[in-house]
N, C-alpha and C. Protein backbone atom coordinates (compact mmCIF):
# COMPACT_ATOMS: atom_id res chain seq x y z
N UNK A 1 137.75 -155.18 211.78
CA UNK A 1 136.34 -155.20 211.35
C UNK A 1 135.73 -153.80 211.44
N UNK A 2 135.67 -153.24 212.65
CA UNK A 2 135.46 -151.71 212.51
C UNK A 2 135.90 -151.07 211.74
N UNK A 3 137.17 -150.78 211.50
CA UNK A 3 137.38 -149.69 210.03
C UNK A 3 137.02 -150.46 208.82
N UNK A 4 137.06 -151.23 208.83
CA UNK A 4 136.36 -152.02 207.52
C UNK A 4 134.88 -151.23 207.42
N UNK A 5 133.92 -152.06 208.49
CA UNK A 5 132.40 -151.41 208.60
C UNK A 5 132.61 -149.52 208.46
N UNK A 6 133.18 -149.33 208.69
CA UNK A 6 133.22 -147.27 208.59
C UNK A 6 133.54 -147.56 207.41
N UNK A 7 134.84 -147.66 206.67
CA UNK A 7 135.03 -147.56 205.65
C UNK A 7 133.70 -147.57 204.46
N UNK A 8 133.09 -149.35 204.64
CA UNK A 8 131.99 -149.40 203.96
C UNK A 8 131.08 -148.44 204.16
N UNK A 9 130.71 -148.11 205.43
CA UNK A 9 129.41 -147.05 206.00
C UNK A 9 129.80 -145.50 205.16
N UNK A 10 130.69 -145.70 204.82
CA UNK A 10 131.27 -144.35 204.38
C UNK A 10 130.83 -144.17 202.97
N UNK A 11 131.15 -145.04 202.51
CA UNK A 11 131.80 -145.33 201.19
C UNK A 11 129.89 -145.41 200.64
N UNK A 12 129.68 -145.73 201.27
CA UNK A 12 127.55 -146.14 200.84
C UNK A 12 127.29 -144.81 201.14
N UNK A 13 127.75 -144.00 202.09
CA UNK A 13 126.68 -142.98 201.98
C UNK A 13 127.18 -142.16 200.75
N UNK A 14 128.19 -141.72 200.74
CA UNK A 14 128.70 -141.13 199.44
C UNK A 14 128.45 -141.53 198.18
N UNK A 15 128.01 -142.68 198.06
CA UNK A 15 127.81 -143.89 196.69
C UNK A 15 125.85 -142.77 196.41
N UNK A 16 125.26 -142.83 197.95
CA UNK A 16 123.32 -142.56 197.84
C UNK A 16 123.81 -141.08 197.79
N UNK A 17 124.68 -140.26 198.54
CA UNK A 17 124.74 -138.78 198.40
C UNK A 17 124.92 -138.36 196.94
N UNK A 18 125.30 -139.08 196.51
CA UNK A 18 126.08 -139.04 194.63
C UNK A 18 124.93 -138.79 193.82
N UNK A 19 123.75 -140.41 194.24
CA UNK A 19 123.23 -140.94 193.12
C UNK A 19 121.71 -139.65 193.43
N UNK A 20 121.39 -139.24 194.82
CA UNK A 20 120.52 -138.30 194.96
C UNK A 20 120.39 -136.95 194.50
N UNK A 21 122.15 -136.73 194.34
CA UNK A 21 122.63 -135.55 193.59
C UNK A 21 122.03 -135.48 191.84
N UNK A 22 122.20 -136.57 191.57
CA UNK A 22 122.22 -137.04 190.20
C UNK A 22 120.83 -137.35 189.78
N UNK A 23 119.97 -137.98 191.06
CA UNK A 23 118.53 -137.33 190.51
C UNK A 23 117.83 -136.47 190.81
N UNK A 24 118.54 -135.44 191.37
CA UNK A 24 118.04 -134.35 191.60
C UNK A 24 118.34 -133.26 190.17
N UNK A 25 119.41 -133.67 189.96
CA UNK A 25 119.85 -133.09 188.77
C UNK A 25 118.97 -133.29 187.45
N UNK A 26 118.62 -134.26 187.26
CA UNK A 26 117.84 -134.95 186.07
C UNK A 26 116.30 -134.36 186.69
N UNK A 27 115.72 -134.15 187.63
CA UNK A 27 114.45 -134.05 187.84
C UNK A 27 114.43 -131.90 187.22
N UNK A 28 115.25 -131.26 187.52
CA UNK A 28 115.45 -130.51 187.64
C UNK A 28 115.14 -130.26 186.05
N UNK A 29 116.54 -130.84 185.02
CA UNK A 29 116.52 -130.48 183.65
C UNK A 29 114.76 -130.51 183.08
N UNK A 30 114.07 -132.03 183.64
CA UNK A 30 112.90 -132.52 183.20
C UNK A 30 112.29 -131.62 183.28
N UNK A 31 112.09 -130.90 184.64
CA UNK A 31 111.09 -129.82 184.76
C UNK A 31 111.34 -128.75 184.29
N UNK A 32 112.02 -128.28 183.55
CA UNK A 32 112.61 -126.90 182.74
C UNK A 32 112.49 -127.30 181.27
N UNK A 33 112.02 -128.71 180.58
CA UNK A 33 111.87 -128.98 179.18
C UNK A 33 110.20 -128.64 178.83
């Protein structure tokens, strides 16, 4: 159950580190149009 839960805990933060990347990225282009 523990490496399961890390695994998941892992796997989510990298999933929100991604998607924050990605609107950071898009906020960025917006404000330069």
């Amino acid at each position: 159950m523990a490496i399961t839960t890390l695994s998941g805990a892992e796997a989510a933060v990298r999933a929100i580190r991604l998607t924050n990347q990605t609107i950071q990225v898009r906020s960025i282009q917006e404000y330069h149009r």
